[in-house]
Structures are given as structure tokens and as C-alpha cells.
N, C-alpha and C. Protein backbone atom coordinates (compact mmCIF):
# COMPACT_ATOMS: atom_id res chain seq x y z
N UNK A 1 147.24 34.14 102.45
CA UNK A 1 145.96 34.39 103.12
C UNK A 1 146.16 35.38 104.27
N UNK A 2 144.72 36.32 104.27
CA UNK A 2 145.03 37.18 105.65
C UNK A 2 144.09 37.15 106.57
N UNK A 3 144.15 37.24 107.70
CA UNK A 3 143.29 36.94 108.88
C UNK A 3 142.72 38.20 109.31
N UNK A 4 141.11 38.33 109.23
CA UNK A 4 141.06 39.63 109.78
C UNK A 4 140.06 39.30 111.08
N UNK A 5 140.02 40.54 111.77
CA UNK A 5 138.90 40.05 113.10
C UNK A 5 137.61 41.39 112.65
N UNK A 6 136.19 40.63 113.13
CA UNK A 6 135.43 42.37 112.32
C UNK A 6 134.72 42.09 114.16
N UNK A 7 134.70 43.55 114.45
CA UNK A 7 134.63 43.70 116.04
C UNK A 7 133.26 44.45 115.75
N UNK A 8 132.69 44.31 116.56
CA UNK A 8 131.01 44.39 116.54
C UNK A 8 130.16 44.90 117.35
N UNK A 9 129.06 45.66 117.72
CA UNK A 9 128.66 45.30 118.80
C UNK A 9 127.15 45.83 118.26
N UNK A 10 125.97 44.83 118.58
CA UNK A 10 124.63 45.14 118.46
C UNK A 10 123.46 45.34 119.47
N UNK A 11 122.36 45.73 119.13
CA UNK A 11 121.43 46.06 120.24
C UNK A 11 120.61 45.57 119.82
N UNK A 12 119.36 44.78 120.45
CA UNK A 12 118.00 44.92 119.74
C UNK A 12 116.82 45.81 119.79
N UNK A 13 116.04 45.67 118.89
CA UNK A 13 115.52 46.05 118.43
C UNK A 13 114.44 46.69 119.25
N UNK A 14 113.90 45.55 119.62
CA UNK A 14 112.52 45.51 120.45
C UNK A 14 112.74 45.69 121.58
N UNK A 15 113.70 45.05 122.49
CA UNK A 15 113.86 45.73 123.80
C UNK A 15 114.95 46.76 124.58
N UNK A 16 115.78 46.99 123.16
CA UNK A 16 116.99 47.80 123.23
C UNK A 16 118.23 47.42 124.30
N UNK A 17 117.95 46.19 124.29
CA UNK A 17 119.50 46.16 125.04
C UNK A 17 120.69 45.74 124.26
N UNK A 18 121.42 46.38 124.61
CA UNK A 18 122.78 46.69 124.24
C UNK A 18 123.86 45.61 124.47
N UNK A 19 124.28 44.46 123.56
CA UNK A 19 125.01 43.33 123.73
C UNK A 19 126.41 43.52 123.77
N UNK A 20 127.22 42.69 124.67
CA UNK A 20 128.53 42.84 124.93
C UNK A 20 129.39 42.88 123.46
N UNK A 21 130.42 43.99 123.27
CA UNK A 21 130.95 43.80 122.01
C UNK A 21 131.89 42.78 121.72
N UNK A 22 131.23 42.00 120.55
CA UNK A 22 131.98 40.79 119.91
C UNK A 22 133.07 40.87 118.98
N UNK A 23 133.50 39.77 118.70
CA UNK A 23 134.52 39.73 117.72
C UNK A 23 134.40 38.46 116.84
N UNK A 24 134.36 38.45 115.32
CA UNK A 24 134.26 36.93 114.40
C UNK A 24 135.75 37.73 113.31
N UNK A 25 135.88 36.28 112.86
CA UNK A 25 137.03 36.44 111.64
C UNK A 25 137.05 36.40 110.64
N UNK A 26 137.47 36.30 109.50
CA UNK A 26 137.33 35.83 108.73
C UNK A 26 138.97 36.04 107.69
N UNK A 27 139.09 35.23 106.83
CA UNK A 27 140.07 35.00 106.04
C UNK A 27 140.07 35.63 104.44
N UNK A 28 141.34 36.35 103.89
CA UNK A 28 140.75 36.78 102.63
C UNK A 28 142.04 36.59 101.87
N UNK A 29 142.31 36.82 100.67
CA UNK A 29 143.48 36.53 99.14
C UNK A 29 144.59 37.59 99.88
N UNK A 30 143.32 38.92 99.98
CA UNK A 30 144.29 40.11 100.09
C UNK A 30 144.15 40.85 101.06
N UNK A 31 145.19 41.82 101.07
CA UNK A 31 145.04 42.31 102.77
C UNK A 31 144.32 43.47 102.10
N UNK A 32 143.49 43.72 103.84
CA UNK A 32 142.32 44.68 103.54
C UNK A 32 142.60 45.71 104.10
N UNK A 33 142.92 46.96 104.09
CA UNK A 33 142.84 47.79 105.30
C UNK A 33 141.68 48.21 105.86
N UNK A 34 140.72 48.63 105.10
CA UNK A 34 139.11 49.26 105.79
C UNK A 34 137.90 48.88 104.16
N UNK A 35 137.39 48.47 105.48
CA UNK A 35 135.51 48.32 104.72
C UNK A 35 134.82 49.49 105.10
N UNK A 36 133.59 49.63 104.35
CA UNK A 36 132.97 50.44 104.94
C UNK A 36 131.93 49.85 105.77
N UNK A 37 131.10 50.54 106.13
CA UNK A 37 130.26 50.01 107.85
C UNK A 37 129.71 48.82 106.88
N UNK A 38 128.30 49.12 105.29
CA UNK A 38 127.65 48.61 104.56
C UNK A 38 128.32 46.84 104.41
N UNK A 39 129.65 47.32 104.00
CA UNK A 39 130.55 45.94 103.56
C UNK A 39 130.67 44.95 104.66
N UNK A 40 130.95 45.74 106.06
CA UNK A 40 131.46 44.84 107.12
C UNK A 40 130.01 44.21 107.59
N UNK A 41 128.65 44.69 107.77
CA UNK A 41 127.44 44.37 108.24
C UNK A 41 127.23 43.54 107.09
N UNK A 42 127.37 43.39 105.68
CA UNK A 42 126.79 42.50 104.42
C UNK A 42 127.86 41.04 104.82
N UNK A 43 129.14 41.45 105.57
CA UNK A 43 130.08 40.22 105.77
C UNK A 43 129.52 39.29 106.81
N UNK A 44 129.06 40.21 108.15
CA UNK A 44 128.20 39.37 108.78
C UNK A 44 126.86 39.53 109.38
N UNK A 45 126.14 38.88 108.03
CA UNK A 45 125.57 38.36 107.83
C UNK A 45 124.26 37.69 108.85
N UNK A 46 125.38 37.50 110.03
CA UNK A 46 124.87 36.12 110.39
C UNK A 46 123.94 36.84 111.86
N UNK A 47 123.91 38.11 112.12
CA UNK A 47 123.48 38.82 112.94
C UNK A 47 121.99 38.16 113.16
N UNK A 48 121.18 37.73 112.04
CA UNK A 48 120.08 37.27 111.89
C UNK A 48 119.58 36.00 113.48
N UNK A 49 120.80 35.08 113.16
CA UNK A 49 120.95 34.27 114.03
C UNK A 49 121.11 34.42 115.72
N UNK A 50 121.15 35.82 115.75
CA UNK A 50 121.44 36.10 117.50
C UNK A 50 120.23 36.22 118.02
N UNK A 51 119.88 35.92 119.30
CA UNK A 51 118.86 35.50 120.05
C UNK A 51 119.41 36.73 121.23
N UNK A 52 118.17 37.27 121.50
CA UNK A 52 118.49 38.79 122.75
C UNK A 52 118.25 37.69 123.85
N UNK A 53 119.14 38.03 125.15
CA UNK A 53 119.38 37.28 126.14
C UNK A 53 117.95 38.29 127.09
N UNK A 54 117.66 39.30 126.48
CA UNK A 54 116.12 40.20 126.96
C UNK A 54 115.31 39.78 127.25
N UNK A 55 115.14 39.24 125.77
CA UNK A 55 113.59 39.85 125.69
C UNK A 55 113.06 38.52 124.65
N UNK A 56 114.29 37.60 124.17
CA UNK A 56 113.93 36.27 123.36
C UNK A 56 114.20 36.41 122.17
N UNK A 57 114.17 37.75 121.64
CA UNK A 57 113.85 38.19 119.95
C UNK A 57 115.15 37.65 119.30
N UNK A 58 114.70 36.72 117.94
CA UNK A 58 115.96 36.66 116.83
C UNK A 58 115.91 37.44 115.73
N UNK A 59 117.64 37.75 115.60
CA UNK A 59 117.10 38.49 114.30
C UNK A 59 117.00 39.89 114.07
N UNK A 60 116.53 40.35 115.14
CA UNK A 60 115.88 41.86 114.99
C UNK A 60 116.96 42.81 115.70
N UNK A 61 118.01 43.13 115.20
CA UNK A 61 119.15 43.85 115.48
C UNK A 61 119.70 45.40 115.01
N UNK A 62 119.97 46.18 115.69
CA UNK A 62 120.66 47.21 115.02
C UNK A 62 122.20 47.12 115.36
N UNK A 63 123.10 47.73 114.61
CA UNK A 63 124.51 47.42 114.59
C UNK A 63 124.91 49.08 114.73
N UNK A 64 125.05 49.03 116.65
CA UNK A 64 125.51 50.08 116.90
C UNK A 64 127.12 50.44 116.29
N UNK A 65 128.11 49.17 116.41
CA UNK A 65 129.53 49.79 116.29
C UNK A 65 130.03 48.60 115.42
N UNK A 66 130.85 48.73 114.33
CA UNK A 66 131.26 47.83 113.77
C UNK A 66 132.81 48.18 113.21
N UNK A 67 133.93 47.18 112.87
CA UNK A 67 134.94 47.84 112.60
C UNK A 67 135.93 46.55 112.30
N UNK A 68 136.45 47.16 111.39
CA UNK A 68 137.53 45.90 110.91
C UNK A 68 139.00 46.19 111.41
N UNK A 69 139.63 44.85 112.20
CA UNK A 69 140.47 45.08 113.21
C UNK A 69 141.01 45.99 114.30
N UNK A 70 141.72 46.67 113.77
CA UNK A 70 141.58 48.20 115.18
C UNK A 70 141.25 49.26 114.37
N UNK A 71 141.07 49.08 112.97
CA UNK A 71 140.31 50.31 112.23
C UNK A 71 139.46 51.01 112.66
N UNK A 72 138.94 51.46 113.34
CA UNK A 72 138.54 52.01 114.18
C UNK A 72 138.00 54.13 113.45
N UNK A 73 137.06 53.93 112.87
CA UNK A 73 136.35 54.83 111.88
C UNK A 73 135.80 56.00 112.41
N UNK A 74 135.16 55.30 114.25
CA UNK A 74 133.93 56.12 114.36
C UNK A 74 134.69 57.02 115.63
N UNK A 75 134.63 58.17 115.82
CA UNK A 75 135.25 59.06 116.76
C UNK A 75 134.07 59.01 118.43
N UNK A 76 132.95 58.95 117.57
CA UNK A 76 131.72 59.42 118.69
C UNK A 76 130.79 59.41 118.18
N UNK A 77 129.36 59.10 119.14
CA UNK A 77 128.53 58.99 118.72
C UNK A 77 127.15 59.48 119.04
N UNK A 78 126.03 60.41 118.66
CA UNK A 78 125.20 60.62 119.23
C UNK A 78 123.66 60.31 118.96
N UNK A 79 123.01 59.97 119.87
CA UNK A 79 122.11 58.70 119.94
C UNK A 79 121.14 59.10 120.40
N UNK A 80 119.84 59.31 119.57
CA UNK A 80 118.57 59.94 120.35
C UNK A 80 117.17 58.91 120.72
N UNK A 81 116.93 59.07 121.42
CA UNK A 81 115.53 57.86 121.76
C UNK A 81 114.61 58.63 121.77
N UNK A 82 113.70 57.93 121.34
CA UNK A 82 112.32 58.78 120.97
C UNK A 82 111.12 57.30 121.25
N UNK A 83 110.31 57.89 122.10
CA UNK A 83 109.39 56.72 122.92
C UNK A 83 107.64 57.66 122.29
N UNK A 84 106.86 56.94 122.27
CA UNK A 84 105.48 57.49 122.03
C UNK A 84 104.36 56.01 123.18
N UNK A 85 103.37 56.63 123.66
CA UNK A 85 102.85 55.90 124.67
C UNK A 85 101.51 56.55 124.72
N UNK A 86 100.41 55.75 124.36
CA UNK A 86 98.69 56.36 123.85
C UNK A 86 98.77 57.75 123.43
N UNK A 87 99.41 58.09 122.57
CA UNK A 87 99.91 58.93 121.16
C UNK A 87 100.82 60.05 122.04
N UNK A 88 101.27 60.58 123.51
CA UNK A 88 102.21 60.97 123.66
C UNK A 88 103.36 60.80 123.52
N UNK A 89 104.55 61.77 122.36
CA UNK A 89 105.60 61.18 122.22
C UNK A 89 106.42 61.89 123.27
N UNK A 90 107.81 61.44 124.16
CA UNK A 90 108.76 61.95 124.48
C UNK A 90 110.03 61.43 123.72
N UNK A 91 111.23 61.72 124.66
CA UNK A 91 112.48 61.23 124.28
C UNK A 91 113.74 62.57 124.73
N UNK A 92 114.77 61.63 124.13
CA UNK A 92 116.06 62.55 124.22
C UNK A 92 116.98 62.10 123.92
N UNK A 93 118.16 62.94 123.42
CA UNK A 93 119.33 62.69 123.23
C UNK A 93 120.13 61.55 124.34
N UNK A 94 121.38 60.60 124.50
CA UNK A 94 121.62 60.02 125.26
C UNK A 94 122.68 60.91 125.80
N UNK A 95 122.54 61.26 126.77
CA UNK A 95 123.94 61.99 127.41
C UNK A 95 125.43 61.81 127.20
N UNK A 96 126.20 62.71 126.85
CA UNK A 96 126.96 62.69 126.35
C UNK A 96 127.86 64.24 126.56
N UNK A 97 129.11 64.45 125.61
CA UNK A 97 129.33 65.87 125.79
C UNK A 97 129.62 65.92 124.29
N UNK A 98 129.19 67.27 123.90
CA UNK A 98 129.05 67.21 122.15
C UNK A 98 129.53 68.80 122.30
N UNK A 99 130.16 68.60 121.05
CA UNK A 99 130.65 70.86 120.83
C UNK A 99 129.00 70.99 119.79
N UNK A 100 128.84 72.30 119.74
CA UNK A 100 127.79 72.67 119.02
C UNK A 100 127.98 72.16 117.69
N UNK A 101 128.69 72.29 117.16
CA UNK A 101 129.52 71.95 115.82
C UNK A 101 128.58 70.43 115.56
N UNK A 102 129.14 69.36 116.61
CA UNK A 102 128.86 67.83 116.33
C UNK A 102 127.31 68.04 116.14
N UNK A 103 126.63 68.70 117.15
CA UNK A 103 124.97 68.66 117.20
C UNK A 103 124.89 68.91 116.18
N UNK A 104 124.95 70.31 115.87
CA UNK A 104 124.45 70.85 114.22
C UNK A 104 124.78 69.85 112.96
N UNK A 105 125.85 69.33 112.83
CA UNK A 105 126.03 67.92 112.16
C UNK A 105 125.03 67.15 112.14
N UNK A 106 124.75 66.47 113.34
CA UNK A 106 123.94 65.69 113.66
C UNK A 106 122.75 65.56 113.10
N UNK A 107 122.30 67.07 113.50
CA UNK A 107 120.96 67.27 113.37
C UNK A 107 121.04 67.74 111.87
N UNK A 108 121.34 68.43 111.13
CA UNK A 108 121.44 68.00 110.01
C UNK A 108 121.40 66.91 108.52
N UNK A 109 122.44 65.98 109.50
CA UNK A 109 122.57 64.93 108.93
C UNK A 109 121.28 64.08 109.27
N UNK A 110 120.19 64.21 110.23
CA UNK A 110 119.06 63.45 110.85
C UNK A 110 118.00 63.97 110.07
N UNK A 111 118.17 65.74 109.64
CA UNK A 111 116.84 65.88 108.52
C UNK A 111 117.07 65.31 107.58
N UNK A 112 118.27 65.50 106.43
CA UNK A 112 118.46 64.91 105.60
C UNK A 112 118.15 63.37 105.40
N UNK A 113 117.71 62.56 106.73
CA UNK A 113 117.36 61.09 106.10
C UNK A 113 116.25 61.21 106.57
N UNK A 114 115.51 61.82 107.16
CA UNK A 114 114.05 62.57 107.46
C UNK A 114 113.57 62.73 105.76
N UNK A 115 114.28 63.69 105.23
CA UNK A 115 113.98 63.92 103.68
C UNK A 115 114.02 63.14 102.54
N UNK A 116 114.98 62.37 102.85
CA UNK A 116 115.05 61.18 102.11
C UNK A 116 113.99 59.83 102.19
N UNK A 117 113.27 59.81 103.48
CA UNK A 117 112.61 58.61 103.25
C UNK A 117 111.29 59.27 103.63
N UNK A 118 111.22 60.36 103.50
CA UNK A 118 109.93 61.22 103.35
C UNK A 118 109.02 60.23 102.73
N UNK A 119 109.37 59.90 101.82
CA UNK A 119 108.36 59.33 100.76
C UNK A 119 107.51 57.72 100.86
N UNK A 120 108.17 57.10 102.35
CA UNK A 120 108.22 55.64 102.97
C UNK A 120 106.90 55.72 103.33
N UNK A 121 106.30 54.85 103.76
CA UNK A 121 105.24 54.65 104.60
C UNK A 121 105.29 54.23 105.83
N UNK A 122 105.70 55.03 107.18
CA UNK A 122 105.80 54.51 108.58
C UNK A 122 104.36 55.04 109.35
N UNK A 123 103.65 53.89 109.47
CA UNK A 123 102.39 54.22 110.44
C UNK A 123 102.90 54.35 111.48
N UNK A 124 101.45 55.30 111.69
CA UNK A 124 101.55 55.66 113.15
C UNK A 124 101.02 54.92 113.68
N UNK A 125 101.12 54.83 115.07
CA UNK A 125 100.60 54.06 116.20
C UNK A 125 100.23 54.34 117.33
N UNK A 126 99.49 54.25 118.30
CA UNK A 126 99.41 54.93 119.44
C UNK A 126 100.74 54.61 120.60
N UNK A 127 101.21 53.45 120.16
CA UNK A 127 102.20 53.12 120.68
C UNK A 127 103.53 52.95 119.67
N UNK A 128 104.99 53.22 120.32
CA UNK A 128 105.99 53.11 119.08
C UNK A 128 107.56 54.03 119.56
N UNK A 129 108.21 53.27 119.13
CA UNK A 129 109.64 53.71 119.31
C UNK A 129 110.77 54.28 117.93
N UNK A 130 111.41 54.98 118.52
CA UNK A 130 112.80 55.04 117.25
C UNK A 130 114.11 55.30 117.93
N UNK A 131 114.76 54.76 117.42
CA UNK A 131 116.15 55.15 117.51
C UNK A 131 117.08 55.44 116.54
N UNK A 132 117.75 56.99 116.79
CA UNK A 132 118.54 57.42 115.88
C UNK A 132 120.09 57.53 116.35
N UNK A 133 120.80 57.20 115.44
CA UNK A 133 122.43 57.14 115.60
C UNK A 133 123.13 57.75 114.55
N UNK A 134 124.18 58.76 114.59
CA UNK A 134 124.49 59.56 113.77
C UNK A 134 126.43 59.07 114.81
N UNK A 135 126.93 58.70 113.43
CA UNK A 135 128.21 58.48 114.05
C UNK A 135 129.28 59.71 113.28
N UNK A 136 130.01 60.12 113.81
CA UNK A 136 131.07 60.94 113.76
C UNK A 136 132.38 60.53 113.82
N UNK A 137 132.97 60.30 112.13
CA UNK A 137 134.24 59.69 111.68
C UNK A 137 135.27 60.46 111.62
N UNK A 138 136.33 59.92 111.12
CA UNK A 138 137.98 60.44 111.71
C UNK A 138 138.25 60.62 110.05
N UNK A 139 137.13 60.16 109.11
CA UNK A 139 137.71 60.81 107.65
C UNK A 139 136.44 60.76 106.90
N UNK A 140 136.31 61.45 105.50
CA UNK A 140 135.13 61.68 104.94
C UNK A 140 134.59 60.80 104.97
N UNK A 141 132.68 60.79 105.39
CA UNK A 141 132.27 61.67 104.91
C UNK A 141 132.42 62.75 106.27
N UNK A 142 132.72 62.48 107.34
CA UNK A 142 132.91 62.86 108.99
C UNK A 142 131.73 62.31 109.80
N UNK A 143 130.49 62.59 109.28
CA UNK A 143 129.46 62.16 109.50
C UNK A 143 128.27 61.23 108.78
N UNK A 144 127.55 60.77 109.56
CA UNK A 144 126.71 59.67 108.74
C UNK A 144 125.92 59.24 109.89
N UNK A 145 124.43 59.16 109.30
CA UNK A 145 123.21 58.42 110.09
C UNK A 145 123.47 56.51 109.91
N UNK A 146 123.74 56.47 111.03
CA UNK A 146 124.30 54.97 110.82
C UNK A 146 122.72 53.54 110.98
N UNK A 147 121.86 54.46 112.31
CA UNK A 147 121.18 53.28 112.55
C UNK A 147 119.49 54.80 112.21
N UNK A 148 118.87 54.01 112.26
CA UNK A 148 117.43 54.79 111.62
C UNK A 148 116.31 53.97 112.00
N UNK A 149 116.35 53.69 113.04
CA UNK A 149 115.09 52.47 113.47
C UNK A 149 113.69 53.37 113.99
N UNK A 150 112.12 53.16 112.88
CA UNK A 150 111.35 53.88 113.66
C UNK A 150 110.16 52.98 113.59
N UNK A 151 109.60 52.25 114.54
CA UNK A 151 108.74 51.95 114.32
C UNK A 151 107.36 52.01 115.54
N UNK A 152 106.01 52.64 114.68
CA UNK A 152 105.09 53.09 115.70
C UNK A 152 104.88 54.88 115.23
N UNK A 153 106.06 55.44 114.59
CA UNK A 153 106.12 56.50 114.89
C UNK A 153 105.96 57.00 113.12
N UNK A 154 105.21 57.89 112.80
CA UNK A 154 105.36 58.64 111.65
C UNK A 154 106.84 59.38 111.24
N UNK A 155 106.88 59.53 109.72
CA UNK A 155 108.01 60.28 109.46
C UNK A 155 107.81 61.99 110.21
N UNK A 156 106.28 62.24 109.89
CA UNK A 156 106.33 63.31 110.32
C UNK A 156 106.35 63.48 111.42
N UNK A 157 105.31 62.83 112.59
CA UNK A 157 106.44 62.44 114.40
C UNK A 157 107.33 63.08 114.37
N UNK A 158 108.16 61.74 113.72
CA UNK A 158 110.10 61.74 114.14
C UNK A 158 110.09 63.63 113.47
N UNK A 159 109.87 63.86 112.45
CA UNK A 159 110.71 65.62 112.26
C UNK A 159 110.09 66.63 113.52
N UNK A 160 108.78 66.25 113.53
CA UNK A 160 107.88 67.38 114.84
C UNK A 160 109.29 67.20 115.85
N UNK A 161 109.47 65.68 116.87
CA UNK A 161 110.27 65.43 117.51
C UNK A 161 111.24 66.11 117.70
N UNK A 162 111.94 65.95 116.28
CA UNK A 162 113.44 66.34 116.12
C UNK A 162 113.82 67.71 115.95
N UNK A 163 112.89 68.89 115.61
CA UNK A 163 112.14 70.34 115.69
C UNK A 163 111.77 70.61 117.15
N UNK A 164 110.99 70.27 118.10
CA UNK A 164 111.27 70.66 119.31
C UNK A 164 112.06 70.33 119.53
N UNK A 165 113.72 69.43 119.80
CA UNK A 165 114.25 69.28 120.45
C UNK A 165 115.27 70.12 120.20
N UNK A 166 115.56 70.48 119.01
CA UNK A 166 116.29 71.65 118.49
C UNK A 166 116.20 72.80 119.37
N UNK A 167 114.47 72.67 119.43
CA UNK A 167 114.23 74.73 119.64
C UNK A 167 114.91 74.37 121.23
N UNK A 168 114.24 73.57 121.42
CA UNK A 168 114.64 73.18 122.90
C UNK A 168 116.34 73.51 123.36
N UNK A 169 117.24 73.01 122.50
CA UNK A 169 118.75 73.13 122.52
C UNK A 169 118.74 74.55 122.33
N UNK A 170 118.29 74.99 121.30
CA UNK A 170 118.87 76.91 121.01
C UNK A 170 118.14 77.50 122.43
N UNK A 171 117.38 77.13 123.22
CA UNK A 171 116.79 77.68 124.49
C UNK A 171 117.04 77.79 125.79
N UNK A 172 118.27 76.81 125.86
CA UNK A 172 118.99 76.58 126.91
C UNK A 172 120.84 77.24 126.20
């Protein structure tokens, strides 16, 4: 038998705070070296069960960082908030230091699931939040939209959004 630890750390949903990063175990036949993010979040499971020390909410979690023992996948990460308030939207990137390279990734990798769930139905709202997370790995694929939370906000919003903030970057 092998002992593994899967190290964690989540936010919620609704009031976005950011929970101290955890650690659970679990036991397996064979030794594992790496899951992928999908495998380690389907292992636990049990995220359902956490109660935000916020705001009260169960359940309603995004899984900023996850990782099986010191496997350790994700290099960096960049994280955009996007707020809308009686139909004005703002937002921004979370500060950070990024080479042009990572942005263009980023933002790339952020239309592409823009394009992909084109086809969803996210109402709009006069009120409404999203949060996007695009993590940057140490082996293929390098990059990947990890968290995609939008709610309140249209698909088309989030691209308008994500289009000024661009022009905005090539402007400075």
C-alpha cells in the first residue's frame, strides 16, 4: 500500500474568499506519481461538504490549487476578476508579474473557452461576477483554463471584457 497526501486549496464561490491550503490522504495498490488536476478534484470529492467561514455557503467552491504530494504542476498563475453592478461591468487582472509571452497564453487560452462554451446559456443580469484562472505548468499542455466561474454575466460580457482589457494592455 502507498500513502499519498492531495494538497489543496479552495475559494468560494459567492464571496470569494480564499481558504487556508489543506491537505487529505489517501491510500492506493500502486504508487502514483501525478494525477491530473480532473483526477485529483474527482478524488476529493468531498469539497461539497465545506462550509465558507464568510459568508456560510456549502458546497459552492472553486479549486484554485491542487496537487498530489510535492508534485507540484502549476508554475504560476493568472487570475482575472470581473464584477458587473446595475449592468456596469469592471474588473482586472490580479497583480502579479507576467512576461508578455504568459499574457498572450493566457489570453488565448481564455478565448478559446470563451469559444467553446459559446454555445451555453449564461444570463445576464444586472448584477454578476466571474472569475477566471489560467494556470501555467512545468510540462504539456504548459497552459490551461483551470477555474471558469461566470455567473450574472453573459458569454458575450465576459469576451467584450476580455477585448478591452487586451486593447487596454497593447496601450500601455
Amino acid at each position: 500500500m502507498y500513502y499519498h497526501n492531495i494538497i489543496y486549496q479552495i475559494a468560494c464561490r459567492r464571496c470569494k474568499s480564499l481558504r487556508l491550503p489543506e491537505t487529505t490522504n489517501f491510500w492506493s495498490a500502486i504508487k502514483i506519481d501525478e494525477m491530473t488536476r480532473d483526477e485529483l478534484i474527482s478524488k476529493m470529492n468531498n469539497f461539497k461538504n465545506h462550509q465558507c467561514e464568510e459568508c456560510g455557503e456549502t458546497g459552492n467552491w472553486s479549486v484554485f490549487k491542487i496537487q498530489l504530494d510535492d508534485n507540484d504542476e502549476v508554475t504560476d498563475q493568472y487570475k482575472i476578476n470581473i464584477f458587473k453592478e446595475n449592468g456596469k461591468i469592471y474588473g482586472q487582472p490580479e497583480s502579479g508579474y507576467y512576461s508578455r509571452a504568459q499574457i498572450g497564453s493566457a489570453i488565448m487560452e481564455i478565448r478559446d473557452k470563451i469559444a467553446e462554451l459559446q454555445n451555453h446559456n449564461f444570463p445576464s443580469n444586472s448584477t454578476g461576477s466571474a472569475f477566471i484562472m489560467v494556470d501555467f505548468l512545468n510540462r504539456k499542455p504548459y497552459v490551461r483554463v483551470s477555474v471558469f466561474d461566470i455567473d450574472g454575466l453573459s458569454m458575450k460580457e465576459v469576451s467584450m471584457f476580455i477585448n478591452a482589457m487586451v486593447s487596454n494592455i497593447k496601450n500601455n
